[in-house]
Each structure stands twice: as structure tokens, then as C-alpha cells.
Protein backbone atom coordinates (compact mmCIF):
# COMPACT_ATOMS: atom_id res chain seq x y z
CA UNK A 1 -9.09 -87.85 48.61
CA UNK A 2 -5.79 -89.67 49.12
CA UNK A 3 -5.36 -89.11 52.87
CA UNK A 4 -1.29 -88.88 54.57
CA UNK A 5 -0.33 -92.10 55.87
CA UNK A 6 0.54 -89.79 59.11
CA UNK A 7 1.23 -85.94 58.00
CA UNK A 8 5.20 -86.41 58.99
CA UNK A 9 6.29 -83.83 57.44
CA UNK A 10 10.61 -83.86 57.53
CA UNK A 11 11.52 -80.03 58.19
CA UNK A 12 8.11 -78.46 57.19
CA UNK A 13 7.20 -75.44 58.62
CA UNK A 14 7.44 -71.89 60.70
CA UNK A 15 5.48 -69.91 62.10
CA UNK A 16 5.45 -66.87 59.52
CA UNK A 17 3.79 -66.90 56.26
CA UNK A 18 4.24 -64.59 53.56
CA UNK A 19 0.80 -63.20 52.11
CA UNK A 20 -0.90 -64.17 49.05
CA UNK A 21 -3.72 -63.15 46.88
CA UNK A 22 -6.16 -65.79 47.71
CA UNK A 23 -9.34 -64.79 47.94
CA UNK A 24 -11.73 -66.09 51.11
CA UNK A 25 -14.98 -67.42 51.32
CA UNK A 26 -17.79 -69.78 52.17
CA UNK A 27 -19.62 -69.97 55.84
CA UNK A 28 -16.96 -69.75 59.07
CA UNK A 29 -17.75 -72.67 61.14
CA UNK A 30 -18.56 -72.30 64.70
CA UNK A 31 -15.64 -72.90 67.06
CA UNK A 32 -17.93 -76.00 68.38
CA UNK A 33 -20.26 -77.67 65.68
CA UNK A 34 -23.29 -78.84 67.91
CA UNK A 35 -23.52 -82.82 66.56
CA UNK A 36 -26.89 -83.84 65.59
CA UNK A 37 -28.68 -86.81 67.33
CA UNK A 38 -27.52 -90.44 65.87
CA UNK A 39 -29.52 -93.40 67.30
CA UNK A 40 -27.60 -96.72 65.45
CA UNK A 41 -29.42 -99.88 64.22
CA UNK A 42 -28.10 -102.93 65.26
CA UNK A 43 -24.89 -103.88 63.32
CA UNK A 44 -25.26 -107.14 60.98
CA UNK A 45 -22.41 -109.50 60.35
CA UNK A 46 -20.02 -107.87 57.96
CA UNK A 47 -19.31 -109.91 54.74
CA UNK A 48 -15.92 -110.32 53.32
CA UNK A 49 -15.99 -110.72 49.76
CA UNK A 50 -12.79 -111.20 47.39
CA UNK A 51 -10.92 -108.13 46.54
CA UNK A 52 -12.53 -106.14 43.79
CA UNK A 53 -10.65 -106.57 39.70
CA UNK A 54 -11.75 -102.69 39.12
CA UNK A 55 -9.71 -100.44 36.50
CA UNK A 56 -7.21 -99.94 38.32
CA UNK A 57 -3.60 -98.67 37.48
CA UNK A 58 -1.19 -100.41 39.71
CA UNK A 59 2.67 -99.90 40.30
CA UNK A 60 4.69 -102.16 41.40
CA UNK A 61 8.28 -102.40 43.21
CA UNK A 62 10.07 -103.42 39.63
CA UNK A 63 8.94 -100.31 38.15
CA UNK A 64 6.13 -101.89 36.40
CA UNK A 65 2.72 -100.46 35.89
CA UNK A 66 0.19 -103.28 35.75
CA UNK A 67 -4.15 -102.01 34.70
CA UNK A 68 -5.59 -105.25 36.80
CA UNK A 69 -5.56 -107.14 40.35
CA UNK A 70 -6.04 -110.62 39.72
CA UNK A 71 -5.96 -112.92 42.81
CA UNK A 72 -4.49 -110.28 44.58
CA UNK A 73 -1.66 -109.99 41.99
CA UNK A 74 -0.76 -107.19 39.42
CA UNK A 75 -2.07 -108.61 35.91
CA UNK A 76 -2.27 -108.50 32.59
CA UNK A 77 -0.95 -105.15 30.60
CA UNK A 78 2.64 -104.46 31.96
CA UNK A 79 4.08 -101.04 31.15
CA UNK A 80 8.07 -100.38 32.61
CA UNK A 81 8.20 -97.04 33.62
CA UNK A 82 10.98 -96.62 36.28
CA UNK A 83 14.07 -97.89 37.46
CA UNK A 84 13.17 -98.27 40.86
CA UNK A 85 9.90 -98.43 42.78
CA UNK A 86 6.56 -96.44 41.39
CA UNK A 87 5.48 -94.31 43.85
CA UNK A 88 2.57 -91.70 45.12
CA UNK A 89 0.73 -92.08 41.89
CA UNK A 90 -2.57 -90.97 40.80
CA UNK A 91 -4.83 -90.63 38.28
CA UNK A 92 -7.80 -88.83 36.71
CA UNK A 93 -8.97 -89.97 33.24
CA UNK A 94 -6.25 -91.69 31.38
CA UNK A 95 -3.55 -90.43 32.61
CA UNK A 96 -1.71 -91.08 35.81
CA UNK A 97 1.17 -89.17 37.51
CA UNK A 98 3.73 -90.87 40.00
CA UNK A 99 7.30 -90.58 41.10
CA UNK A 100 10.38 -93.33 40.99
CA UNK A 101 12.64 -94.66 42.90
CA UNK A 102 13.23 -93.17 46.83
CA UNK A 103 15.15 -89.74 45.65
CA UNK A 104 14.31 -89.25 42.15
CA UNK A 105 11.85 -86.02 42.81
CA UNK A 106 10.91 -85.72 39.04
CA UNK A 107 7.01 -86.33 38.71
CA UNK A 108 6.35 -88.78 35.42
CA UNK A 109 2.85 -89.10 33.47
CA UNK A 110 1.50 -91.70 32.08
CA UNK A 111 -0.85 -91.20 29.13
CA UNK A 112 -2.67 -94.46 28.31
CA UNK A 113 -4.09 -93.25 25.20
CA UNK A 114 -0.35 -93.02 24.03
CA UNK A 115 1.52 -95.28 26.00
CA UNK A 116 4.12 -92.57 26.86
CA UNK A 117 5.64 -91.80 29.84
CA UNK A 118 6.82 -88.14 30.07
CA UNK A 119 9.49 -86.66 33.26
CA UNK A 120 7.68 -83.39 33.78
CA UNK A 121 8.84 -81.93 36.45
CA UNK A 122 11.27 -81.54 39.26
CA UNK A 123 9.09 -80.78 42.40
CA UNK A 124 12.41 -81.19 45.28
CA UNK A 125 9.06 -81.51 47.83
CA UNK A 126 7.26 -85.00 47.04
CA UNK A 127 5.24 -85.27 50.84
CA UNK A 128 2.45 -83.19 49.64
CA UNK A 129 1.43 -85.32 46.55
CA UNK A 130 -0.05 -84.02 43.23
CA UNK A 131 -3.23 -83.64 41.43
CA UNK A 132 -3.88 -83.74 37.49
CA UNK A 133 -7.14 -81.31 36.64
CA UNK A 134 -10.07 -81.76 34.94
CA UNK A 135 -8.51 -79.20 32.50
CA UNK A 136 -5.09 -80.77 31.43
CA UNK A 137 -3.07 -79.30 34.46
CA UNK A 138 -0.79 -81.16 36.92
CA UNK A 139 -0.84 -79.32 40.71
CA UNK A 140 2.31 -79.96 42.53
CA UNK A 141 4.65 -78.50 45.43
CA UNK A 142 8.30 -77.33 45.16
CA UNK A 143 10.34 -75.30 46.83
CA UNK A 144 10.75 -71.70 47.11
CA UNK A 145 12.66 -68.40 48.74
CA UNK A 146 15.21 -69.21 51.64
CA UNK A 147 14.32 -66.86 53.95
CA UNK A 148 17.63 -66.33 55.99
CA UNK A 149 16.45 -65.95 59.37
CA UNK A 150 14.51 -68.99 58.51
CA UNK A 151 15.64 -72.49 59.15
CA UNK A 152 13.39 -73.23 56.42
CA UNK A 153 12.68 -72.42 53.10
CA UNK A 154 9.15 -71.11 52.16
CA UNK A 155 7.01 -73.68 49.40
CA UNK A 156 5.76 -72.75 46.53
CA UNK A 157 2.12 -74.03 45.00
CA UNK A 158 2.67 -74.45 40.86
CA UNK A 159 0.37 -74.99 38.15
CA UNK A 160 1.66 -76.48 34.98
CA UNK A 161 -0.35 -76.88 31.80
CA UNK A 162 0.35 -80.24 30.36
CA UNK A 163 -0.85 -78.94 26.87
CA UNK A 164 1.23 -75.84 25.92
CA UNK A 165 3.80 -76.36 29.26
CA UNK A 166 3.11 -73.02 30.86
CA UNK A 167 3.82 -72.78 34.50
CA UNK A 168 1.94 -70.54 36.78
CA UNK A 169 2.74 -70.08 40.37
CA UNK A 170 -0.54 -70.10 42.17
CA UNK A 171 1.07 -69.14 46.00
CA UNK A 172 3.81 -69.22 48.00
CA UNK A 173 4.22 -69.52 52.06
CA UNK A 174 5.95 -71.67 54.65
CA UNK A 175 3.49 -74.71 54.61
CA UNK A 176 2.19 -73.71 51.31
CA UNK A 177 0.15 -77.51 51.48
CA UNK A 178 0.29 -80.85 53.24
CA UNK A 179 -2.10 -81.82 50.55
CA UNK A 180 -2.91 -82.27 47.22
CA UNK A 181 -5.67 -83.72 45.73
CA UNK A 182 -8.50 -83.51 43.11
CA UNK A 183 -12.33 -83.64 44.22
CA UNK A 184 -15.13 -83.25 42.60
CA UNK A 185 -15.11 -79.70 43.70
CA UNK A 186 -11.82 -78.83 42.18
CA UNK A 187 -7.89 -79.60 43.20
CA UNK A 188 -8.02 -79.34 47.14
CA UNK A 189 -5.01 -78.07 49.45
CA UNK A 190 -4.99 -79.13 52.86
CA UNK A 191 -3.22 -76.65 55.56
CA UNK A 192 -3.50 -77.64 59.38
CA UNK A 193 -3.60 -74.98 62.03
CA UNK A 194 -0.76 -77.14 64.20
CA UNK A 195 1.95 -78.77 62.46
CA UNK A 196 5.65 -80.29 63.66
CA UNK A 197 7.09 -76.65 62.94
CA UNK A 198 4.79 -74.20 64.31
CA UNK A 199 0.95 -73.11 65.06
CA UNK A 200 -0.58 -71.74 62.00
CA UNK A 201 -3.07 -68.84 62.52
CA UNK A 202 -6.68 -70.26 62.23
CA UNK A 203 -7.65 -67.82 59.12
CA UNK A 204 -4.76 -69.37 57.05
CA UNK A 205 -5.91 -72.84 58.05
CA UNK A 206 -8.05 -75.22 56.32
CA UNK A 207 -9.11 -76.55 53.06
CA UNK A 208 -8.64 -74.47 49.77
CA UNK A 209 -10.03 -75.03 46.49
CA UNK A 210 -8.04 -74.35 43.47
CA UNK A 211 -10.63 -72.77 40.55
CA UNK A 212 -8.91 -71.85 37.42
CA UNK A 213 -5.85 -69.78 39.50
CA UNK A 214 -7.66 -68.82 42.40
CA UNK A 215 -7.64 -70.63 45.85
CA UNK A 216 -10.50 -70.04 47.49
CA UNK A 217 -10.94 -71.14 51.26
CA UNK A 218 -13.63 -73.91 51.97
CA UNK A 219 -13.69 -74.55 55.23
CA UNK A 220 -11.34 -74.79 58.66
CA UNK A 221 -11.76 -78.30 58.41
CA UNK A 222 -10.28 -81.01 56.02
CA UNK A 223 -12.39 -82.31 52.64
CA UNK A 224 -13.07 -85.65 52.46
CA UNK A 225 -15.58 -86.20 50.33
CA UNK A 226 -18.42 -84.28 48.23
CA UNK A 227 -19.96 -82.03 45.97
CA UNK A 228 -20.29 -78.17 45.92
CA UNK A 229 -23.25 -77.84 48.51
CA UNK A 230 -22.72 -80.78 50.51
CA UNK A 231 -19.58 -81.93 51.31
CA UNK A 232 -18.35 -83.83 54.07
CA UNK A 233 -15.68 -82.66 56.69
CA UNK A 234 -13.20 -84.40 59.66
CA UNK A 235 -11.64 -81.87 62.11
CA UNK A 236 -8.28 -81.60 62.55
CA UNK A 237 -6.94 -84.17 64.14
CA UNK A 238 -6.53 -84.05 68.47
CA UNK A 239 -4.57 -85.79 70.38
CA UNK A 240 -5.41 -88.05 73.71
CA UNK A 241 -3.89 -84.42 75.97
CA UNK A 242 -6.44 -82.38 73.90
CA UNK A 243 -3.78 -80.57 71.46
CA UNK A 244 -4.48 -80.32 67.56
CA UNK A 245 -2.12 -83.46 65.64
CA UNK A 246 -0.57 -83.28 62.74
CA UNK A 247 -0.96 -87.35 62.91
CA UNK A 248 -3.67 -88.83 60.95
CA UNK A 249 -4.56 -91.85 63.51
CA UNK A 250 -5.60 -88.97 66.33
CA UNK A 251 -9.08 -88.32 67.47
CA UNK A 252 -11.14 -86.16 65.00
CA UNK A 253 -14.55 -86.13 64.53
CA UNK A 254 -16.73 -85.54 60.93
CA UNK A 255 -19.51 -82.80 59.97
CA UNK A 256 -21.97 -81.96 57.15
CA UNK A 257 -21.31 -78.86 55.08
CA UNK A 258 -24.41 -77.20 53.15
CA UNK A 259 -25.09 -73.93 53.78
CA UNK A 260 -23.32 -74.13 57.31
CA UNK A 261 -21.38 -76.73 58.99
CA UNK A 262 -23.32 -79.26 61.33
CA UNK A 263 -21.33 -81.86 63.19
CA UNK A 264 -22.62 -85.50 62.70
CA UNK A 265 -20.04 -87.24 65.18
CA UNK A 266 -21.90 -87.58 68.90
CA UNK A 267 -20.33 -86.20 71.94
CA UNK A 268 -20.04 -89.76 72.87
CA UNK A 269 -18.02 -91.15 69.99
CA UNK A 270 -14.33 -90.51 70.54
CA UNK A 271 -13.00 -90.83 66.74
CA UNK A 272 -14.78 -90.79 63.96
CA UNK A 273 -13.39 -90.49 60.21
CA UNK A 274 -15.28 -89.33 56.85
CA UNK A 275 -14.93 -91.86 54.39
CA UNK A 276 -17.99 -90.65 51.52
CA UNK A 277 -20.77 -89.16 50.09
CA UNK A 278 -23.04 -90.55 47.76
CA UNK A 279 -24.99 -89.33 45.62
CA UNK A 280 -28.23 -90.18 46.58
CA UNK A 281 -27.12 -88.41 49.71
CA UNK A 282 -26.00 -91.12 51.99
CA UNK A 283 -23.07 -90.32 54.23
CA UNK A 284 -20.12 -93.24 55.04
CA UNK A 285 -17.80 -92.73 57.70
CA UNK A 286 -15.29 -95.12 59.79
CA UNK A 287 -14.70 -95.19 63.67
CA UNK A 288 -11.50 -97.40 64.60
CA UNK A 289 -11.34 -99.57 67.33
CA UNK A 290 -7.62 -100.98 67.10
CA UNK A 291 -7.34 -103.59 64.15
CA UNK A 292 -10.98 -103.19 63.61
CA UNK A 293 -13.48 -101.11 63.42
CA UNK A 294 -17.14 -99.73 62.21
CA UNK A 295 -18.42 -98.58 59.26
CA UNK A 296 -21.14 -96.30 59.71
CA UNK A 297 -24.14 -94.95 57.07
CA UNK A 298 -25.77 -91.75 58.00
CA UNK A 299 -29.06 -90.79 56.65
CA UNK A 300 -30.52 -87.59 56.89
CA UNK A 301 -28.40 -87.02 60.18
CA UNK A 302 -28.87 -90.13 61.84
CA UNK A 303 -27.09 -93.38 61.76
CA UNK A 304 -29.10 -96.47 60.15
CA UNK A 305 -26.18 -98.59 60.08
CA UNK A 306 -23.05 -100.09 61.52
CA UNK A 307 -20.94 -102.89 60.02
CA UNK A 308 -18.08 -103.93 61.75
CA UNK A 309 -14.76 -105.16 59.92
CA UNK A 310 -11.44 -104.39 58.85
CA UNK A 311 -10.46 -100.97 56.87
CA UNK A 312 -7.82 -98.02 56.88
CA UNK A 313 -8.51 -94.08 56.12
CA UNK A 314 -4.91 -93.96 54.95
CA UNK A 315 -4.50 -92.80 51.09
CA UNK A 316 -8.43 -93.47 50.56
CA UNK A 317 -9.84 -93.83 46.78
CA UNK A 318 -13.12 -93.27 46.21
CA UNK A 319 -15.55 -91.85 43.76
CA UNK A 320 -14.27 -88.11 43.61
CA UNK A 321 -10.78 -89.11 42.69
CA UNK A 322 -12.30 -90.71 38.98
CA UNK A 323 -15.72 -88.75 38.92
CA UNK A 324 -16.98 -90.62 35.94
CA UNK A 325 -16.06 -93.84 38.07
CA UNK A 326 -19.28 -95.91 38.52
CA UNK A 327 -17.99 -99.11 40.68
CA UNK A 328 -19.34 -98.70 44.20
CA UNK A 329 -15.75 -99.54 45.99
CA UNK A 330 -13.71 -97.76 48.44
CA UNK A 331 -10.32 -98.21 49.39
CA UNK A 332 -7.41 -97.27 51.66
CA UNK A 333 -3.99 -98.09 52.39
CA UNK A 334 -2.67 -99.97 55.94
CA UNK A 335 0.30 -99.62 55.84
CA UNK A 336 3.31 -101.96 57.49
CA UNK A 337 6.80 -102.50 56.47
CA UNK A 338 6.95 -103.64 52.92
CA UNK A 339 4.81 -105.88 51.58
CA UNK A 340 3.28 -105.83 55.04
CA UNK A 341 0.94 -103.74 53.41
CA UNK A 342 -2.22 -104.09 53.07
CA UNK A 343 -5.11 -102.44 50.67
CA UNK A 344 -8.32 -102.64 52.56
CA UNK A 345 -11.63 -102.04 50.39
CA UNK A 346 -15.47 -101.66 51.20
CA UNK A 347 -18.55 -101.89 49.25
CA UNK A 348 -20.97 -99.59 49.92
CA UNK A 349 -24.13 -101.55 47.96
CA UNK A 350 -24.18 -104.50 50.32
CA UNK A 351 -21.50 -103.30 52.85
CA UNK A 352 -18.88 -106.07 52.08
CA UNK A 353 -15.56 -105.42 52.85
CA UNK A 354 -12.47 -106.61 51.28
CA UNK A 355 -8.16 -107.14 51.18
CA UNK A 356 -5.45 -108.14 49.62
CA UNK A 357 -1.87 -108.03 50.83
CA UNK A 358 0.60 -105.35 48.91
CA UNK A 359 2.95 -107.55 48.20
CA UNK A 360 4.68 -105.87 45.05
CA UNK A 361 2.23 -103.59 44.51
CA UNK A 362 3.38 -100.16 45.78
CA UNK A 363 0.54 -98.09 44.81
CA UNK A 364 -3.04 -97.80 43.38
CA UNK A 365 -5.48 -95.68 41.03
CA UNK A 366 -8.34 -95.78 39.27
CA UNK A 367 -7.64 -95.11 35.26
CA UNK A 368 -11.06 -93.52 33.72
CA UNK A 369 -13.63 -94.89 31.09
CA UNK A 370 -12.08 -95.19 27.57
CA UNK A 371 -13.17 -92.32 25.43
């Protein structure tokens, strides 16, 4: 998923939402997941290998899109594509879909089978991102009815087919998502039970999947990672007084969903984030420790290994954002003023981690295998 750099969201919410047909369903979780007993192997020096040259899509601060990192540099193929900044992009196959600039809210695709670059859409709401489908759609916010005894308007979850153009309005609610994003489960929306704005009801709350037109509620807690039948989880977040954050670096803690929800985090770990699953079953996760921190591998419920080193949860890439993606890399965002930035990246086959600093490079994806 690509995780909020904090979940500030400028004028987001109320307390009201308008009903929807959405239909509800999966296991409720228990209002305290009992976490499962985690006895950790002693953690190895971490290796720190050079930054991975993956196939990425990169923009840049000129408006460039660049398809390579190179000793830490944007590389090779240059495509101009905006007047300002790229922003917020991602990708899924060969296409990738981003905004320009700092007020332009039009959402652009690339198509790198063409080489065209296409305005789509005006969204007015850019904070919640956007997802392309696995079936030639783009999922994006805007805005939608002013409620007059509202200081806020309401938000409006589209649809538009790339293909034929069609737009299909798929809900609308104050809050209607803080997230977008495409798993391998199906376009994800992410709606916290405590926000800036107001205290969400706990049935509304959650993760939703998208499935053709139909959102369909996953779980209370937020997706990270995973496939239908075992996915991975990271309550909302809670902050040091005990109250449900809508900030990203609180305390949250991660859990296993098959058939129910079990909580992996122990009692006595005070933040714990979900990074990945594997396939061959393996969980990842991240606990931060200032700077620094610990990369952890559960196996069948228990903790095998710890590797300590420097990463960020913010904006993470990993294997459900390109599906057919087999490189073995993860990678998220720190973020700092300008090209304070920087991308950190892990590899999960001999648990080496990896950065580079920003620099010009604004934002990152992962462009599919050439048909």
C-alpha cells in the first residue's frame, strides 16, 4: 500500500455521514485481539547494500519522468510530463497516474506502451491518492454535495473507465476515504474511526474493498499487505494519552487475518507496523525506535528474526502494488524538507537494507513487465 506521510487531512471531516449501498462483510474482530506468543532470535548485524536499479518510474522536481535510479540519480529514458513538480504517482502495469505542480488537481496518465500522457480528470481532493485497476479503471476522490449546515462538503468515491470514459460514482459521505490504493485483493479505501473533524461510528470504519462497483468492508483495521485469506492488519493508530490518531507515527500494533483476526504484536511491544506478506507465508513488520529501528520476520506466529537498521512505513511499495513484480525489495518514503528526503528500502532474501537521498526525485513506482 502507499501509506499517508501523516493522515493531515486540511478540513476533512464531520461527524454525519450520508448512507450508501455498500454491502458488509467478512469476520468482526474482537474489540481486543489476544496476541500470540513471539519469542525473537537474536538479531544479526544488518547489511547495507547499495540502493536497488529496479523498474522503477521516477518523477522528478523538473517535471521529468525518469524509468531508472542509477547511483542514486534518475537515469536513462526521460519523459517531460509537467510544468511543475510530479507528484503522488503510481502505477500498476504500464501505466502510471500522478498529479503536477502544487495546485493543479487534474490527475495525468502515463501509458508507456504509447508514450502519451493524458489530463483525465479534475479530482479538487488530491490527499486521498488514486488507484488504477486491474481492469482499466482509475479510483479517485472529488468533491461532492455542500451540505449547508455543514462546514464541510461531503466526498464523493468515482470510478472512471479509462477505455470507453464512463464515470460511475461508487459512494458518497463526509470522509468518503483517507485512502486509496490497489492490493492484491482489489482497490482498498481506508476510513479511520477518529479523524481531525470528528469520531466516526466504528461500523463505518475500516478497510473497504472495491470489487467491480461494490465496496465491501474487510476489516476495522487498516490493509497492509496480503492476499484474500491472509492478509495482514495494523490498528488504528493511538496516541501516547490512549486516544485513536489520525497520525501515522502513533502507536499501533499488527494482526493476522484468515478466517478471524489474531493479533501478532506482544503486549510488551509498544509500536509495531505491518510492512508484508510473502508468499510462502512469511510475515515482515517494522517497530521504530527513533531514527532506527527493527525489522521483524514472523513465522507461523512467532518471531525468528530481528534486524536492526534504518527504514520508514511512510508511502511503502511493495509486492501488491505491481503483483506480477518479482524483485524481493521494499520501500518507503522519510520524509524531510525537500530533498531532505530520503527513500529507505529492504530486502527481504538476505535482510539488507538500503537508501538513497531524494534529491530531485519527488516520487516512485514500480512500472510492470513488458507485455
Amino acid at each position: 500500500m502507499v501509506r499517508p506521510a501523516a493522515l493531515v487531512i486540511a478540513g476533512a471531516l464531520l461527524a454525519t455521514s450520508c448512507s450508501s449501498s455498500v454491502v458488509q462483510t467478512g469476520v468482526a474482530p474482537s474489540a481486543s485481539p489476544t496476541p500470540v506468543a513471539a519469542t525473537p532470535s537474536a538479531s544479526p548485524t544488518s547489511r547495507v547494500v547499495a540502493f536497488p536499479d529496479l523498474t522503477f518510474i521516477v518523477g522528478t522536481t523538473s517535471g521529468d519522468l525518469y524509468f531508472q535510479i542509477k547511483d542514486g540519480q534518475p537515469a536513462g529514458r526521460k519523459v517531460h510530463v509537467c510544468a511543475g513538480a510530479v507528484r503522488d504517482l503510481v502505477a500498476y502495469g504500464r501505466r502510471a497516474v500522478f498529479l503536477c505542480g502544487s495546485t493543479d488537481p487534474t490527475l495525468y496518465v502515463y501509458d508507456d506502451a504509447t508514450g502519451s500522457v493524458t489530463a483525465v480528470v479534475k479530482t479538487d481532493i488530491s490527499w486521498p491518492g488514486a488507484a488504477l485497476t486491474t481492469t482499466n479503471g482509475l479510483v479517485y476522490v472529488t468533491m461532492g454535495t455542500t451540505v449547508p449546515s455543514a462546514p464541510i462538503a461531503m466526498s464523493k468515491l468515482m470510478l472512471l473507465d479509462l477505455a470507453t470514459g464512463t464515470m460511475t460514482q461508487i459512494d458518497e459521505r463526509f470522509g468518503v476515504a483517507f485512502n486509496v490504493w490497489l492490493t492484491s485483493g482489489g482497490v482498498a479505501i481506508w476510513r479511520p474511526q477518529n479523524s481531525l473533524s470528528f469520531v466516526r461510528p466504528e461500523a463505518e470504519a475500516g478497510t473497504w474493498l472495491l470489487t467491480d462497483k461494490t465496496l465491501a468492508r474487510l476489516s476495522l483495521h487498516r490493509l497492509i499487505d496480503g492476499y484474500p485469506g491472509r492478509y495482514l492488519l495494523e490498528s488504528e493508530p493511538v496516541d501516547a494519552s490512549g486516544y485513536r490518531s489520525s497520525s501515522s507515527s502513533d502507536r499501533t500494533y499488527v494482526l493476522l487475518r484468515t478466517d478471524t483476526e489474531t493479533r501478532l504484536t506482544p503486549t510488551d511491544v509498544p509500536n509495531e507496523k505491518g510492512i508484508a506478506v510473502l508468499p510462502d507465508g512469511r510475515i515482515f513488520t517494522w517497530r521504530p525506535d527513533g531514527l532506527f529501528g527493527t525489522m521483524v520476520l514472523y513465522k507461523d506466529g512467532a518471531v525468528v528474526r530481528q534486524d536492526r537498521g534504518a527504514f520508514s512505513t511512510v508511502r511503502l511499495l511493495h509486492t501488491s502494488d505491481w503483483v506480477t513484480h518479482t524483485a524481493d525489495w521494499i520501500i518507503g518514503t522519510e520524509i524531510g524538507a525537500g530533498p531532505a528526503t530520503t527513500f529507505r528500502a529492504y530486502r527481504f532474501s538476505d535482510d539488507a537494507f538500503a537508501s538513497i537521498s531524494a534529491g530531485s526525485i519527488t516520487t516512485l513506482g514500480f512500472l510492470g513487465p513488458n507485455n
